[in-house]
C-alpha atoms as a PDB file:
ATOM      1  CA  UNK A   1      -9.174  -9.807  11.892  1.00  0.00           C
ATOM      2  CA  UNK A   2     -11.717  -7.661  11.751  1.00  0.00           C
ATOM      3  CA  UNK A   3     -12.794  -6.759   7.629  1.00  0.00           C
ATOM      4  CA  UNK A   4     -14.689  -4.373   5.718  1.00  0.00           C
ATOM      5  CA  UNK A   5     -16.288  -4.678   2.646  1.00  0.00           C
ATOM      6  CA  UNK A   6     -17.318  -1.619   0.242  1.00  0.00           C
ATOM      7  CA  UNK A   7     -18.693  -1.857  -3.496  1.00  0.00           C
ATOM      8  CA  UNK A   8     -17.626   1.458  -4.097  1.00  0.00           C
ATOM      9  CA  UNK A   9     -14.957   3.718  -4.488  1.00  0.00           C
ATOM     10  CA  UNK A  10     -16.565   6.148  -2.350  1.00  0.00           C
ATOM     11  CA  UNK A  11     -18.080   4.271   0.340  1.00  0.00           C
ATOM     12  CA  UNK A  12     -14.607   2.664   0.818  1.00  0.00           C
ATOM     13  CA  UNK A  13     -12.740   6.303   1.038  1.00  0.00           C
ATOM     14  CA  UNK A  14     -15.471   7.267   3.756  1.00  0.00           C
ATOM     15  CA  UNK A  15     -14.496   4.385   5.618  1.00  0.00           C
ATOM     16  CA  UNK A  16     -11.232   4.885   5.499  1.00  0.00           C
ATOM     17  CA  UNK A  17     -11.520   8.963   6.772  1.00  0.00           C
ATOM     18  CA  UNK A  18     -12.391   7.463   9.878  1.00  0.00           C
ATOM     19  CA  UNK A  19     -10.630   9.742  12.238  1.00  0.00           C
ATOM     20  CA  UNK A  20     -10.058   7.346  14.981  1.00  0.00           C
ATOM     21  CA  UNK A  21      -7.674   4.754  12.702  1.00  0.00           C
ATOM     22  CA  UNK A  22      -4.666   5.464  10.376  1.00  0.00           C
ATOM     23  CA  UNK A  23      -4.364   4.013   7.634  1.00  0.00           C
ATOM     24  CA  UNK A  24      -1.145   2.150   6.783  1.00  0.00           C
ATOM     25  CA  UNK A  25      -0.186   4.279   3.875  1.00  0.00           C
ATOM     26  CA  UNK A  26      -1.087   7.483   6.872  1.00  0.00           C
ATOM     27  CA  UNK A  27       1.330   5.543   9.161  1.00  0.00           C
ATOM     28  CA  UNK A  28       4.726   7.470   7.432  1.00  0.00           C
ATOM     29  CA  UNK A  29       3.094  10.317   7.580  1.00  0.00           C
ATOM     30  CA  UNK A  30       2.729   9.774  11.556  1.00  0.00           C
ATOM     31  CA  UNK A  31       6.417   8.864  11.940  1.00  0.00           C
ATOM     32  CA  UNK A  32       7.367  11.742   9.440  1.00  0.00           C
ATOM     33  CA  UNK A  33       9.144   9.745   6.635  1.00  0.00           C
ATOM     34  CA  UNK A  34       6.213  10.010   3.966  1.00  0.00           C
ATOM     35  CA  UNK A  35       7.092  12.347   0.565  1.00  0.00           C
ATOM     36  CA  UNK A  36       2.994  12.503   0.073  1.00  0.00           C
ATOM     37  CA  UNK A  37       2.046  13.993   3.805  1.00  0.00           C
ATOM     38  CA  UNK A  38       3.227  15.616   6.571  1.00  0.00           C
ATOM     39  CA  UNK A  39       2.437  14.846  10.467  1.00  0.00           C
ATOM     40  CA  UNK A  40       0.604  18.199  10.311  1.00  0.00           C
ATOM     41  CA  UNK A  41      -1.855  17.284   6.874  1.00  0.00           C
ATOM     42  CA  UNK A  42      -2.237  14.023   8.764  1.00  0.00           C
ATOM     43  CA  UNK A  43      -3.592  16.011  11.870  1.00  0.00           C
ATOM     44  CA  UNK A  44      -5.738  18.280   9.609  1.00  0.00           C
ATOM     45  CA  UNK A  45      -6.865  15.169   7.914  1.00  0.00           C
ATOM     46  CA  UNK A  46      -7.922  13.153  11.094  1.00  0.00           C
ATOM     47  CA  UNK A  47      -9.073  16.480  13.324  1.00  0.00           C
ATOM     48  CA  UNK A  48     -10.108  19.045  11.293  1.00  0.00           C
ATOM     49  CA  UNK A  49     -11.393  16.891   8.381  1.00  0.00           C
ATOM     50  CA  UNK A  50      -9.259  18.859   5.743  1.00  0.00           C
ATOM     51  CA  UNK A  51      -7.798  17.118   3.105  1.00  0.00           C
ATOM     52  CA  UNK A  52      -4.582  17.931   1.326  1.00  0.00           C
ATOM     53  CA  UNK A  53      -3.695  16.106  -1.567  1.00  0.00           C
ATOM     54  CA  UNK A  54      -0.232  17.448  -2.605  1.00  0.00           C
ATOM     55  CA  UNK A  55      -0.284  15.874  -6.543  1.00  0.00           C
ATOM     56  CA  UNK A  56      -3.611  14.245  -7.453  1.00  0.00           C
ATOM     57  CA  UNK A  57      -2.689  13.502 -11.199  1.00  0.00           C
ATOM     58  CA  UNK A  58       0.330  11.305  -9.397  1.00  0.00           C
ATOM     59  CA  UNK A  59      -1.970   9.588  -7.439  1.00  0.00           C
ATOM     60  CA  UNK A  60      -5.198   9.099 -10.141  1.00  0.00           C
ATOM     61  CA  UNK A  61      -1.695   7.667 -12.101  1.00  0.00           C
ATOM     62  CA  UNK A  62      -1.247   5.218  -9.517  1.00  0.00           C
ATOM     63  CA  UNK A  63      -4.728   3.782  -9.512  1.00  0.00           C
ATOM     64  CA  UNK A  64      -5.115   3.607 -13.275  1.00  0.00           C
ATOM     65  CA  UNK A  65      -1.623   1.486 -13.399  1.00  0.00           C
ATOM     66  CA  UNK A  66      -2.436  -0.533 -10.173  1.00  0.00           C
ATOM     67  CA  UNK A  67      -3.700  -3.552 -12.020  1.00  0.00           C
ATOM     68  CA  UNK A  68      -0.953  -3.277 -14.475  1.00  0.00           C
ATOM     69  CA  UNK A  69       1.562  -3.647 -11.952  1.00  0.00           C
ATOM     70  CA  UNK A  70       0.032  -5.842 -10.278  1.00  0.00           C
ATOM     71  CA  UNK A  71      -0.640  -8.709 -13.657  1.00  0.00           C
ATOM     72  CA  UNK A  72       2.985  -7.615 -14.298  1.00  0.00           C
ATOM     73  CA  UNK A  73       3.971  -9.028 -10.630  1.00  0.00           C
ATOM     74  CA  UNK A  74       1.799 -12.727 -11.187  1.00  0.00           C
ATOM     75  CA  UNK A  75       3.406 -12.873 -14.344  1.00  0.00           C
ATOM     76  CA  UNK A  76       7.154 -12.672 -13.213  1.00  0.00           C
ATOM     77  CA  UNK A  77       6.228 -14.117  -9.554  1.00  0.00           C
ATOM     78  CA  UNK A  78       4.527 -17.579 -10.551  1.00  0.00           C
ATOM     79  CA  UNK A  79       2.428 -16.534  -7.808  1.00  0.00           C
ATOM     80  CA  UNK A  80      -0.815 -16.858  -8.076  1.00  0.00           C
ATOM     81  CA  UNK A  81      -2.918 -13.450  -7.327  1.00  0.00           C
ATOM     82  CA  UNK A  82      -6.305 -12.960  -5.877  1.00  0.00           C
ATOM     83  CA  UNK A  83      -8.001  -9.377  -5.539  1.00  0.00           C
ATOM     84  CA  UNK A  84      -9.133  -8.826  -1.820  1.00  0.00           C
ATOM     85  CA  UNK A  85     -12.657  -8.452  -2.021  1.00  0.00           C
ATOM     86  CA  UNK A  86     -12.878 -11.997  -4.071  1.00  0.00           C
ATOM     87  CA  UNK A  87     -10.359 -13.686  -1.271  1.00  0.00           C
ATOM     88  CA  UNK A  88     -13.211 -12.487   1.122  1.00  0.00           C
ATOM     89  CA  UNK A  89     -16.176 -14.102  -1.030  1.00  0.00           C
ATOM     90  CA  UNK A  90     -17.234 -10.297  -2.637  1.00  0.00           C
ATOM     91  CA  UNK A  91     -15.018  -9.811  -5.933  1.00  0.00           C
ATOM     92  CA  UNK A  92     -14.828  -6.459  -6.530  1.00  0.00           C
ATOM     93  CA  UNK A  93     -15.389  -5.044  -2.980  1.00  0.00           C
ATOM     94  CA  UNK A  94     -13.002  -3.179  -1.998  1.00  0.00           C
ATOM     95  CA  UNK A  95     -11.233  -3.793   1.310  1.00  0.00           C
ATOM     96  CA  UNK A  96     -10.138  -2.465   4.986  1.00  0.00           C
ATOM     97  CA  UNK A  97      -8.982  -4.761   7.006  1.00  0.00           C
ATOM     98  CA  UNK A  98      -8.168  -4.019  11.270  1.00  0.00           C
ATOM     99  CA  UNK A  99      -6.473  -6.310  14.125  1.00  0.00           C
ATOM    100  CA  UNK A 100      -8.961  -6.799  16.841  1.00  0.00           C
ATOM    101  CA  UNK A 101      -5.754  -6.009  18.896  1.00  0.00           C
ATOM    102  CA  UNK A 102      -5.164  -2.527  17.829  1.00  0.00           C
ATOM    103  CA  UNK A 103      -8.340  -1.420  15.793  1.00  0.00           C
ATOM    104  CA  UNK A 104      -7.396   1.616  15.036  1.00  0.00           C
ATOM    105  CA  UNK A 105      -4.298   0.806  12.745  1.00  0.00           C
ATOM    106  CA  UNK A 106      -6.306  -0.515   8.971  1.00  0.00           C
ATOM    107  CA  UNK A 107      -4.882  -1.601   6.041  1.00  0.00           C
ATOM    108  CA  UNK A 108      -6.616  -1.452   2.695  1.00  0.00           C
ATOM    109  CA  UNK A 109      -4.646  -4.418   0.399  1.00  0.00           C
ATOM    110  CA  UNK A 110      -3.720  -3.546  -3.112  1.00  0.00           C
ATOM    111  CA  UNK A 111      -3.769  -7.581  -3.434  1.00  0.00           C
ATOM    112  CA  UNK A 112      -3.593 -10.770  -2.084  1.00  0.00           C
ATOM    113  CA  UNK A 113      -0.874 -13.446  -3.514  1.00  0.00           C
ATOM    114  CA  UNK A 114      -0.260 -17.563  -2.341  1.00  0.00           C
ATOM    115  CA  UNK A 115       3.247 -18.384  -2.530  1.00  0.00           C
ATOM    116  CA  UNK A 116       2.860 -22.039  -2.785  1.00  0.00           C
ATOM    117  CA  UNK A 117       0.109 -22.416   0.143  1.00  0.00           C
ATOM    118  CA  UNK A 118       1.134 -19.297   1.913  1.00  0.00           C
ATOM    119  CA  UNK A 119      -1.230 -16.348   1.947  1.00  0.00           C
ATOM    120  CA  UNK A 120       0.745 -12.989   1.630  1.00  0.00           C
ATOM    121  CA  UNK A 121       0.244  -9.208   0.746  1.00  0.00           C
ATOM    122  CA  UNK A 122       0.747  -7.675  -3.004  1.00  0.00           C
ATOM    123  CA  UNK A 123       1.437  -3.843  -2.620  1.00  0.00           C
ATOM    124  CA  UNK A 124       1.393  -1.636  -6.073  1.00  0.00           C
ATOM    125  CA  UNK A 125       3.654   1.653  -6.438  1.00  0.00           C
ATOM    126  CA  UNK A 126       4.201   3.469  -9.698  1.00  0.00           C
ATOM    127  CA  UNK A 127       6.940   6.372  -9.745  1.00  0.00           C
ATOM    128  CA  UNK A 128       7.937   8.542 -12.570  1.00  0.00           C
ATOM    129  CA  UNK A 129      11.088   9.829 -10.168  1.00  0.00           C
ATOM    130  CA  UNK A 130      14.101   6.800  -9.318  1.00  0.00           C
ATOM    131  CA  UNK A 131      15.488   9.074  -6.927  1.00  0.00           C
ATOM    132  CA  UNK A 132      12.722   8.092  -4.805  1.00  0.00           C
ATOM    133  CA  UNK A 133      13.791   4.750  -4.465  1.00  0.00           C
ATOM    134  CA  UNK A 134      17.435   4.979  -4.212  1.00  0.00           C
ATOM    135  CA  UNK A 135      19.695   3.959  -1.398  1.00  0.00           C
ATOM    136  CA  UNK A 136      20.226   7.421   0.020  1.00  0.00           C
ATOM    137  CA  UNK A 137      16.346   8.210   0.875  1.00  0.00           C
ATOM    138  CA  UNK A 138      16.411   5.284   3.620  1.00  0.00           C
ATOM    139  CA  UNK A 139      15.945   1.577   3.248  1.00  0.00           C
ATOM    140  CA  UNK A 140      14.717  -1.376   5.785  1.00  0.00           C
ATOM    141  CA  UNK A 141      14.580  -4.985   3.864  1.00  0.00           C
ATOM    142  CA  UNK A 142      14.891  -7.839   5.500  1.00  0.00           C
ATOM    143  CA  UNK A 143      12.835 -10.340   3.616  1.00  0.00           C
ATOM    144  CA  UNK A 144      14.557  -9.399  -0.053  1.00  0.00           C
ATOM    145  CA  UNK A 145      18.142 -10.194  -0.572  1.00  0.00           C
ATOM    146  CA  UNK A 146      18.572  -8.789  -4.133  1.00  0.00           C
ATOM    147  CA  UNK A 147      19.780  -5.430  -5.212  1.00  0.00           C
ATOM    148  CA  UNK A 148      16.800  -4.187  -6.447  1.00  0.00           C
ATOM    149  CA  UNK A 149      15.383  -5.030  -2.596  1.00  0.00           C
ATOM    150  CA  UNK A 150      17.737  -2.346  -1.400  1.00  0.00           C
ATOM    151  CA  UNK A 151      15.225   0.250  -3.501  1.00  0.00           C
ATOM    152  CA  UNK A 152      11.869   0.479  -1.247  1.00  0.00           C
ATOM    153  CA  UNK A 153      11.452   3.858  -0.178  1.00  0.00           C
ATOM    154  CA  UNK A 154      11.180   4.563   4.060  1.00  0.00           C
ATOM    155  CA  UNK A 155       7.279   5.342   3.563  1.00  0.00           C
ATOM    156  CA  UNK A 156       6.439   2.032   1.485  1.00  0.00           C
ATOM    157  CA  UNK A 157       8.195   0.028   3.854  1.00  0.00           C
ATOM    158  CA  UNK A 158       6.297   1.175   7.061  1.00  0.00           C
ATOM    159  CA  UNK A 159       3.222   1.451   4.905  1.00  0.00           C
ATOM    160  CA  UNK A 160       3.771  -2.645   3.744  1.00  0.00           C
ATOM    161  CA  UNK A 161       4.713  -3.397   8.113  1.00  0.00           C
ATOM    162  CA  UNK A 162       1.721  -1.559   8.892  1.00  0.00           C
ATOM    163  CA  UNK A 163      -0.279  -4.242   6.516  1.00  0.00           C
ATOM    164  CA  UNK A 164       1.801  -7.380   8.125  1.00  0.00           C
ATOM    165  CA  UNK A 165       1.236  -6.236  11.473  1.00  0.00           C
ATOM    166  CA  UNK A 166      -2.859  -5.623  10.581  1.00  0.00           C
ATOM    167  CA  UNK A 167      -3.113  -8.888   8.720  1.00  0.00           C
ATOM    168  CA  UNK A 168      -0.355 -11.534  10.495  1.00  0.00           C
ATOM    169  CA  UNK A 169       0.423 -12.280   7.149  1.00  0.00           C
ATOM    170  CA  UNK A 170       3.862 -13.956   6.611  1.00  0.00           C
ATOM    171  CA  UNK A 171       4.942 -11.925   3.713  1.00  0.00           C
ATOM    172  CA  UNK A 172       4.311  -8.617   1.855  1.00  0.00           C
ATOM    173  CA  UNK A 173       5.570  -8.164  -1.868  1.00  0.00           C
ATOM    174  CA  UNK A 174       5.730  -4.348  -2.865  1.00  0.00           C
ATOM    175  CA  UNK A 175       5.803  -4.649  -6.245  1.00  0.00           C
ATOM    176  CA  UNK A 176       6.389  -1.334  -8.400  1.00  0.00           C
ATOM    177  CA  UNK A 177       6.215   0.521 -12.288  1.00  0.00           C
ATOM    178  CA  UNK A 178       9.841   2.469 -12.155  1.00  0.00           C
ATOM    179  CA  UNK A 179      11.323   4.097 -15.094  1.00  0.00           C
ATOM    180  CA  UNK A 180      14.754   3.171 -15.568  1.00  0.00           C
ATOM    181  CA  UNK A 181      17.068   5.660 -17.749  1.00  0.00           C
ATOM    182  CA  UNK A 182      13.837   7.690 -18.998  1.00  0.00           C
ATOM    183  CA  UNK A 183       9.980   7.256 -19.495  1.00  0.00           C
ATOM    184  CA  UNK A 184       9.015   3.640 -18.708  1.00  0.00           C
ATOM    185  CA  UNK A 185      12.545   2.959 -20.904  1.00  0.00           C
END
């Protein structure tokens, strides 16, 4: 596994505008199931350079609640959780991680969690919207048996196989923040 290290915010986004790799949360945009970018923005992104960010007060949302979600996820797991750049000996790096075997796919772990002795991934999604995460906009679980399993958006799920298939991690846990019958009710 090949892993970078950055102790910034913005030495870890230049790393990961590498136009040569795709990040896993890039990867839905690539097989056109992601609500945040299309193929084309992807292209722009990784050709041309341009950026389009379609909603950046959902996604500054996102960050700000990522450790929430993810404390929220220990606590009701049992698992114990470890942030990536600390599981790597840096705490508080942030992290990109690639498979020597196809270098160009990269992952960037919201979390690391051990299930007993086992080593898995810990992904953290906020939405204001349930509709995204209903039955009808496309499912694939096969780890999670419960009903609430049958929820994971299309672009989460390639975005958390993307990370397995970087990583060889057994397991990946996409945790998420959902408002049920009105604002975080």
């Amino acid at each position: 596994m090949i892993v970078d290290l950055y102790m910034t915010r913005e030495a870890w986004l230049k790393g990961r505008g590498d136009p040569t790799a795709i990040g896993a949360s890039e990867a839905a945009a690539a097989l056109g199931v992601s609500p945040f970018m299309s193929g084309w923005d992807l292209y722009e992104r990784k050709v041309n350079g341009i950026h389009v960010t379609h909603d950046s007060a959902v996604l500054s949302r996102g960050q700000r609640w990522e450790g929430m979600v993810i404390s929220e996820y220990a606590e009701v797991s049992g698992h114990r959780v470890v942030s990536p750049g600390a599981h790597f000996g840096k705490p508080g790096a942030l992290v990109t991680l690639a498979n020597e075997a196809f270098p160009w796919l990269r992952a960037s772990p919201d979390a690391f969690a051990y299930e007993g002795s086992t080593l898995g991934h810990v992904e953290a999604k906020t939405s204001l919207h349930r509709d995204g995460w209903s039955p009808d906009a496309g499912v694939v679980i096969e780890r999670w048996t419960d009903e609430a399993a049958a929820l994971l958006p299309a672009a989460y799920a390639v975005q958390a196989y993307c990370q397995l298939a970087v990583s060889e991690l057994p397991w990946n846990d996409v945790c998420a923040l959902v408002p049920e019958g009105g604002w975080l009710g």
